[in-house]
C-alpha atoms as a PDB file:
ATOM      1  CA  UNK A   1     -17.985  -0.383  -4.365  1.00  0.00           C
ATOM      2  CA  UNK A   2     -14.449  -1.898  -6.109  1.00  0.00           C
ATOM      3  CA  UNK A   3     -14.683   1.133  -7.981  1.00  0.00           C
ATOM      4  CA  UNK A   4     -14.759   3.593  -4.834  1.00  0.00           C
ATOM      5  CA  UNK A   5     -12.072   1.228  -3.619  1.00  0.00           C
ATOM      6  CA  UNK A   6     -10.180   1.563  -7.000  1.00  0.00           C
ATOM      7  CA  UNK A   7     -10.384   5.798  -6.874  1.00  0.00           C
ATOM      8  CA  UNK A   8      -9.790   5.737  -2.682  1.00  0.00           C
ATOM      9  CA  UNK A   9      -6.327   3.500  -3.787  1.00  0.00           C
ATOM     10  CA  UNK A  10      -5.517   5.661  -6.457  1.00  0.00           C
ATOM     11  CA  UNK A  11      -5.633   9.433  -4.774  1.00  0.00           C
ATOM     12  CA  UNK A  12      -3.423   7.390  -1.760  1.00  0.00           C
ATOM     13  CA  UNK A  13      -0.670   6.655  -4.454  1.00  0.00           C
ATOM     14  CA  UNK A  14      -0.448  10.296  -5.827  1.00  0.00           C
ATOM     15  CA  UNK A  15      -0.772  11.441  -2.400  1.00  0.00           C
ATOM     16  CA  UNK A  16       2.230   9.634  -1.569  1.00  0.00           C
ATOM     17  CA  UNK A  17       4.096  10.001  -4.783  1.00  0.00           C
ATOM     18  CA  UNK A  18       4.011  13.697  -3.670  1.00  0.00           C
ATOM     19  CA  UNK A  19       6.667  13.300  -1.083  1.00  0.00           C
ATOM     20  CA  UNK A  20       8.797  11.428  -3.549  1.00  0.00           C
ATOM     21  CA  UNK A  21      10.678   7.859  -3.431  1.00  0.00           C
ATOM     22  CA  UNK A  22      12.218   6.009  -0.684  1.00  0.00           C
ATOM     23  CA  UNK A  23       9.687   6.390   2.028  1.00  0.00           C
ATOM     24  CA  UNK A  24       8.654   4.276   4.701  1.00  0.00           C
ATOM     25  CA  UNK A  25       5.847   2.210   4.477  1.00  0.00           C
ATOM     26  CA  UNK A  26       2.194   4.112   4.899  1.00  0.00           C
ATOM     27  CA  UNK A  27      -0.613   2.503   6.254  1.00  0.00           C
ATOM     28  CA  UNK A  28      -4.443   4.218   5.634  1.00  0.00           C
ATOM     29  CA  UNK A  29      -7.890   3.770   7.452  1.00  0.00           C
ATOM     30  CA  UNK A  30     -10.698   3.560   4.795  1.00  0.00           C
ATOM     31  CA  UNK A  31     -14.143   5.306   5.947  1.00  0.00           C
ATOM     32  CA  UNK A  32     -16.960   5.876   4.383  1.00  0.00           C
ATOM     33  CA  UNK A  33     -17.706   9.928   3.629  1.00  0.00           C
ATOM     34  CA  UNK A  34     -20.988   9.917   5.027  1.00  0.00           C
ATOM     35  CA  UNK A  35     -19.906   7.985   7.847  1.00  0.00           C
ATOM     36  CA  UNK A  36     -17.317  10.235   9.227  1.00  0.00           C
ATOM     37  CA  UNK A  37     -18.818  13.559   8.606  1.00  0.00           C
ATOM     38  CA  UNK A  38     -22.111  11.917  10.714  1.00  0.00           C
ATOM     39  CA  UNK A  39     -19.697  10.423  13.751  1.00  0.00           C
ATOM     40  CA  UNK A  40     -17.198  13.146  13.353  1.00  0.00           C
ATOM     41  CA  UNK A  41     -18.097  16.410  12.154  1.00  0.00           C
ATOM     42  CA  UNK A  42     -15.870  18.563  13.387  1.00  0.00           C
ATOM     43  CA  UNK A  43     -12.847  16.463  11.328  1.00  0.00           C
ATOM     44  CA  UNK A  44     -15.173  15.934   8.818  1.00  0.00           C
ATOM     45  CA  UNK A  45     -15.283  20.180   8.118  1.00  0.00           C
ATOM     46  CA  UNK A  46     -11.988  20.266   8.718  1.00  0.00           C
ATOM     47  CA  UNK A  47     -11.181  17.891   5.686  1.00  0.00           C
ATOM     48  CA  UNK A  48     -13.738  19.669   3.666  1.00  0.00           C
ATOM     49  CA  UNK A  49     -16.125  16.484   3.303  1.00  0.00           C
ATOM     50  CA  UNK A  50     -19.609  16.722   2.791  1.00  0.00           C
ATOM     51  CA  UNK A  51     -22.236  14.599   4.010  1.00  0.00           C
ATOM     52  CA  UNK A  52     -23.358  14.022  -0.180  1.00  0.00           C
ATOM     53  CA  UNK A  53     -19.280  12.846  -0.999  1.00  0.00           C
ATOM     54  CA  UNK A  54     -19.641   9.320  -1.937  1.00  0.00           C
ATOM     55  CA  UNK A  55     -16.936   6.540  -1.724  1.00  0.00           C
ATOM     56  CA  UNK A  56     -13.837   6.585   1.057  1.00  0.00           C
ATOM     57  CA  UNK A  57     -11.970   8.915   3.241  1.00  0.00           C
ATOM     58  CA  UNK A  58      -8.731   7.620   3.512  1.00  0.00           C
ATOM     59  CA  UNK A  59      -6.801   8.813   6.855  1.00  0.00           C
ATOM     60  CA  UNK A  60      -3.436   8.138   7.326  1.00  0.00           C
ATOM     61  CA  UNK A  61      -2.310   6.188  10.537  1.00  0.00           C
ATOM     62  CA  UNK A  62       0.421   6.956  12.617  1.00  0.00           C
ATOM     63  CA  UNK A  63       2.307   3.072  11.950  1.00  0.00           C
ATOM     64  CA  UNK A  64       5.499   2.290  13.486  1.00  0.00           C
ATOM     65  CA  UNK A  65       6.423  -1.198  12.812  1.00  0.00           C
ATOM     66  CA  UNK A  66       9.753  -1.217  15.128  1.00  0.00           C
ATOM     67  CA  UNK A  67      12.006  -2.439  11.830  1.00  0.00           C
ATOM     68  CA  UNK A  68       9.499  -5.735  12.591  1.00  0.00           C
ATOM     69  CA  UNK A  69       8.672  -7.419   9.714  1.00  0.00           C
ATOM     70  CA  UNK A  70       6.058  -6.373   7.193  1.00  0.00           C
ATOM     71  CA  UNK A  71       3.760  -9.521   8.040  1.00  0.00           C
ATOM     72  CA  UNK A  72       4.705  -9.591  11.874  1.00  0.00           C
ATOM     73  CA  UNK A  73       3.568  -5.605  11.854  1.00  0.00           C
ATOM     74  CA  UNK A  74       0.115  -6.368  10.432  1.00  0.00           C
ATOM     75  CA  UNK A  75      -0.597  -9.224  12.584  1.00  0.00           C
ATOM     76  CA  UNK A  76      -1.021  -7.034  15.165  1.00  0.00           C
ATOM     77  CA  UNK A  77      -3.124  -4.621  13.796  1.00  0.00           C
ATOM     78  CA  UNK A  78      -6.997  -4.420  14.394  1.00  0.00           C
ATOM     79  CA  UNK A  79      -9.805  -1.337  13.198  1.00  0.00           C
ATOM     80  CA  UNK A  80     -13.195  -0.588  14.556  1.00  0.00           C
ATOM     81  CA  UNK A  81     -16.085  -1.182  13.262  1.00  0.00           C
ATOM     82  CA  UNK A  82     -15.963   2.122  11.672  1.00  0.00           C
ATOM     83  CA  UNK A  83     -13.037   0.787   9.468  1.00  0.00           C
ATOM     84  CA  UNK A  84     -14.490  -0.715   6.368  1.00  0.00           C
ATOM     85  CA  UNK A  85     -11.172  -1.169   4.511  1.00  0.00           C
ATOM     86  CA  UNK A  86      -7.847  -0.333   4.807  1.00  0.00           C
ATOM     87  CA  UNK A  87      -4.766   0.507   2.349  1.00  0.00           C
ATOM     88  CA  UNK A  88      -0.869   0.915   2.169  1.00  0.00           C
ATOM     89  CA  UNK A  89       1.587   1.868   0.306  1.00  0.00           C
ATOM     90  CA  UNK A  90       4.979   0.452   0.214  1.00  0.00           C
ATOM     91  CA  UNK A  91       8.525   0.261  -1.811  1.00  0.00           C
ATOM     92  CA  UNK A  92       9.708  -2.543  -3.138  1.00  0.00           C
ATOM     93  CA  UNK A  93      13.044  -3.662  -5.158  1.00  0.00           C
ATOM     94  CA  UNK A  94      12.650  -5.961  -8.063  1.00  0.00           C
ATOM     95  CA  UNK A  95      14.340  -7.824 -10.340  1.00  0.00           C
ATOM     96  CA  UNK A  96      14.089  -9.498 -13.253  1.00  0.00           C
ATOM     97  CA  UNK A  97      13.421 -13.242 -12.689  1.00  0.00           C
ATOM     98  CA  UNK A  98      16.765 -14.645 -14.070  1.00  0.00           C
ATOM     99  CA  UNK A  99      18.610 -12.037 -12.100  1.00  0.00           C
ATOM    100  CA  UNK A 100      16.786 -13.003  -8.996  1.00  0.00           C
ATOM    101  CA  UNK A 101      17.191 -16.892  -9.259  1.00  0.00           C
ATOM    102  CA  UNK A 102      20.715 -16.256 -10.194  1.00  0.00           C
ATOM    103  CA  UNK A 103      21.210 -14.514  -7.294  1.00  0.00           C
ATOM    104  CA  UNK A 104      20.012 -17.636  -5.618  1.00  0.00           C
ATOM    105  CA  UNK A 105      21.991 -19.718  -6.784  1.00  0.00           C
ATOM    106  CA  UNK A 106      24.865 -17.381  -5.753  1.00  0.00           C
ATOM    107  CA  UNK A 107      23.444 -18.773  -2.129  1.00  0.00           C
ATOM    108  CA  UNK A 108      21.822 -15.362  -1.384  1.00  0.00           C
ATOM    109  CA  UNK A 109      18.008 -16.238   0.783  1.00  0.00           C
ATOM    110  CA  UNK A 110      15.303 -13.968  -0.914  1.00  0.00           C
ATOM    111  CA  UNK A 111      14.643 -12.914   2.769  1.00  0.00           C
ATOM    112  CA  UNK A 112      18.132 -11.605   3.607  1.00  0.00           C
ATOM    113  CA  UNK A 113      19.509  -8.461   4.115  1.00  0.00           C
ATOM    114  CA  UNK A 114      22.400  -9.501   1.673  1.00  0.00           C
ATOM    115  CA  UNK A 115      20.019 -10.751  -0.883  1.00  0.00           C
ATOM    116  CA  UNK A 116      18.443  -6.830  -0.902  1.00  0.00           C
ATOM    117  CA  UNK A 117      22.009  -5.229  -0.817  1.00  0.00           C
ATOM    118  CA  UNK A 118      22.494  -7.442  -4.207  1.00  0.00           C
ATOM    119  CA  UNK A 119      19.063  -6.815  -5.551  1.00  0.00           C
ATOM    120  CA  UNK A 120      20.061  -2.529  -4.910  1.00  0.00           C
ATOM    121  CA  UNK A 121      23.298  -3.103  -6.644  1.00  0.00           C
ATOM    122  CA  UNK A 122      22.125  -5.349  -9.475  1.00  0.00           C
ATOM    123  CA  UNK A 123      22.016  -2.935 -12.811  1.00  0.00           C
ATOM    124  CA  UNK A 124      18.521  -4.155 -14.327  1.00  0.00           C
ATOM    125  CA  UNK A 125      17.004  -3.476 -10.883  1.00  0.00           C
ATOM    126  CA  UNK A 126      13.612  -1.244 -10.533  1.00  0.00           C
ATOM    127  CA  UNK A 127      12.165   0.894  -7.741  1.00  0.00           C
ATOM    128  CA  UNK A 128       8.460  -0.211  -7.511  1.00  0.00           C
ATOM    129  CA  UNK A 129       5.923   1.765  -5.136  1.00  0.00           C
ATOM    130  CA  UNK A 130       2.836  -0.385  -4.230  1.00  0.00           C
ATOM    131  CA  UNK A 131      -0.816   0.768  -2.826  1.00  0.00           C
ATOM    132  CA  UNK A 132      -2.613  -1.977  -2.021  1.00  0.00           C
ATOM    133  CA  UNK A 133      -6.216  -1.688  -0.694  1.00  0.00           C
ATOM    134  CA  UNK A 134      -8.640  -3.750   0.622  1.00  0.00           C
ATOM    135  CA  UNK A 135     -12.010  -3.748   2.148  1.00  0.00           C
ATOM    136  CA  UNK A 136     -14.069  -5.864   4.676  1.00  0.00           C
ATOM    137  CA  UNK A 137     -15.514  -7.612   2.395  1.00  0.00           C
ATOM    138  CA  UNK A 138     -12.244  -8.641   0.883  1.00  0.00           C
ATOM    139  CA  UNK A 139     -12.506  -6.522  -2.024  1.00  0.00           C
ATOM    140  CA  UNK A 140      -9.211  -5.874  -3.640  1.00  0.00           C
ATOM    141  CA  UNK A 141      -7.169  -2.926  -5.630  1.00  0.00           C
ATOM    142  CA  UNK A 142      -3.828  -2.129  -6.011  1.00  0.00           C
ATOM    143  CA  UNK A 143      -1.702   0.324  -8.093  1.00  0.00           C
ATOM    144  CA  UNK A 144       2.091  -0.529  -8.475  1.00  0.00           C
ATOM    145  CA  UNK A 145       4.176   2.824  -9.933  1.00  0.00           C
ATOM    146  CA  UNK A 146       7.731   1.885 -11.452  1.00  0.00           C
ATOM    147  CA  UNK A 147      10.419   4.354 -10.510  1.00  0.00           C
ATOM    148  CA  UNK A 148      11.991   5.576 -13.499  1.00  0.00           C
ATOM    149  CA  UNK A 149      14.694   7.891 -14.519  1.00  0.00           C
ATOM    150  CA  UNK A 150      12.300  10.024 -16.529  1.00  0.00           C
ATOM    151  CA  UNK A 151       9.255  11.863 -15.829  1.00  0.00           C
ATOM    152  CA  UNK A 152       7.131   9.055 -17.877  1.00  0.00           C
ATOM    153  CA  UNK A 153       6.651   6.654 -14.553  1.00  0.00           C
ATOM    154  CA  UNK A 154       4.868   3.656 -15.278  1.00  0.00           C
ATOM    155  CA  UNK A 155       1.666   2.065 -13.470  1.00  0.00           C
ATOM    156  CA  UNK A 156       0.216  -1.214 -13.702  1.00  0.00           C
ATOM    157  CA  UNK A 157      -3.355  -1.415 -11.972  1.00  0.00           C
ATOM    158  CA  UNK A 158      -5.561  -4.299 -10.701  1.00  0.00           C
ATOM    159  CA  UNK A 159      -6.460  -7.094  -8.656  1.00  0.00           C
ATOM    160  CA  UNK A 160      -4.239 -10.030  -7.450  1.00  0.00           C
ATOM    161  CA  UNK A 161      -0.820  -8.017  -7.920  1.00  0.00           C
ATOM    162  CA  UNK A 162       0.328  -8.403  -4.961  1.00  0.00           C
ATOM    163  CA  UNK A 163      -1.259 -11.704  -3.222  1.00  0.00           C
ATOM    164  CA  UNK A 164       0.479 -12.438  -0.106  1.00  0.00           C
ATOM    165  CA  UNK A 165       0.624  -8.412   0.722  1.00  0.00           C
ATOM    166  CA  UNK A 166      -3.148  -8.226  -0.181  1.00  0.00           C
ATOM    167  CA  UNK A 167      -4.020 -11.249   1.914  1.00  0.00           C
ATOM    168  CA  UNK A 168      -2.094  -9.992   4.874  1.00  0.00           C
ATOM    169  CA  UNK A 169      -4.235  -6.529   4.862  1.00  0.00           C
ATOM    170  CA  UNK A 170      -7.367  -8.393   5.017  1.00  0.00           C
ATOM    171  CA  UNK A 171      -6.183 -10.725   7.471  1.00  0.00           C
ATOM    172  CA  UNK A 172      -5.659  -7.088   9.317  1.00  0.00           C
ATOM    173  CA  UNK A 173      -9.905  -7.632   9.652  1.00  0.00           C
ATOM    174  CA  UNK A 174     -10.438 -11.094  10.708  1.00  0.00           C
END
C-alpha cells in the first residue's frame, strides 16, 4: 500500500507542477480505483478508470481556507468513509538555518508576516513545493520539489519530511 501511496503522491506533484510555481495550496481526496468506479461509475468512465486499475484516484477538492491558517484550515476538515487517505500540496520559503536564526535574532517571529517578507528577500532563499500524503492508516509519503532557476529542479522523497504538516493531514481522519 505505501507504495500506491508513494505513486498516488507523486502523479499529484507533476500534476501540480504543470500549472507552474506560486500556487495556492491544493488539497486531494485519495480513493481507491475499484472503489469509485463500483460507487460511481459514471465519474469513474469519465476519468477513464477501470474497475482492474489498482492503487488511488486522487480528486482534487474545491479548499478555501479564508487566508485561515494552514493548521486552523485542516482542523476543520472531515472525509467519508470512502476517503482512505488524503494529500496536498503546498509552497513553502526556506532558508538556510543560519539565515533563519539570524533573522531571529534580528527580532523577526518565524510566524510573522515580516519574518516571510525577510525570508522572500533574503538572497540564499529557495522556493520549495511540498505533496504530502497520508492514509487512514497513517501511512506517510511526501515529495518536496526545489524551485530552481534551471530546468534541473530538484526532489527529495520520503517519509517524516514534513512532520507537523504530515501529522496535521492525518489528524484530518481522527
Amino acid at each position: 500500500m505505501s507504495e500506491l501511496l508513494s505513486q498516488a503522491v507523486r502523479e499529484i506533484e507533476q500534476f501540480v507542477a504543470r500549472d507552474g510555481w506560486d500556487q495556492v495550496p491544493r488539497m486531494f481526496a485519495l480513493a481507491w480505483a475499484s472503489e469509485l468506479v463500483a460507487s460511481e461509475p459514471d465519474l469513474a468512465e469519465e476519468l477513464g478508470i477501470s474497475p482492474d486499475d489498482p492503487g488511488f484516484v486522487p480528486i482534487e477538492q474545491e479548499w478555501d481556507s479564508d487566508d485561515a491558517p494552514l493548521d486552523a484550515a485542516l482542523a476543520n476538515i472531515g472525509w467519508p468513509d470512502e476517503v482512505h487517505g488524503c494529500a496536498i500540496t503546498i509552497e513553502r520559503i526556506v532558508l538556510p538555518e543560519a539565515a533563519e536564526a539570524q533573522l531571529v535574532e534580528q527580532g523577526l517571529d518565524p510566524g510573522s508576516r515580516e519574518f516571510a517578507d525577510s525570508a522572500l528577500e533574503h538572497p540564499n532563499h529557495q522556493d520549495v513545493r511540498m505533496a504530502i500524503g497520508v492514509l487512514r492508516n497513517g501511512a506517510q509519503f511526501c515529495v518536496l520539489r526545489i524551485r530552481t532557476t534551471d530546468e534541473n529542479e530538484t526532489f527529495t522523497e520520503g517519509e517524516d519530511l514534513v512532520p507537523g504538516l504530515t501529522q496535521a493531514l492525518i489528524s484530518t481522519f481522527q
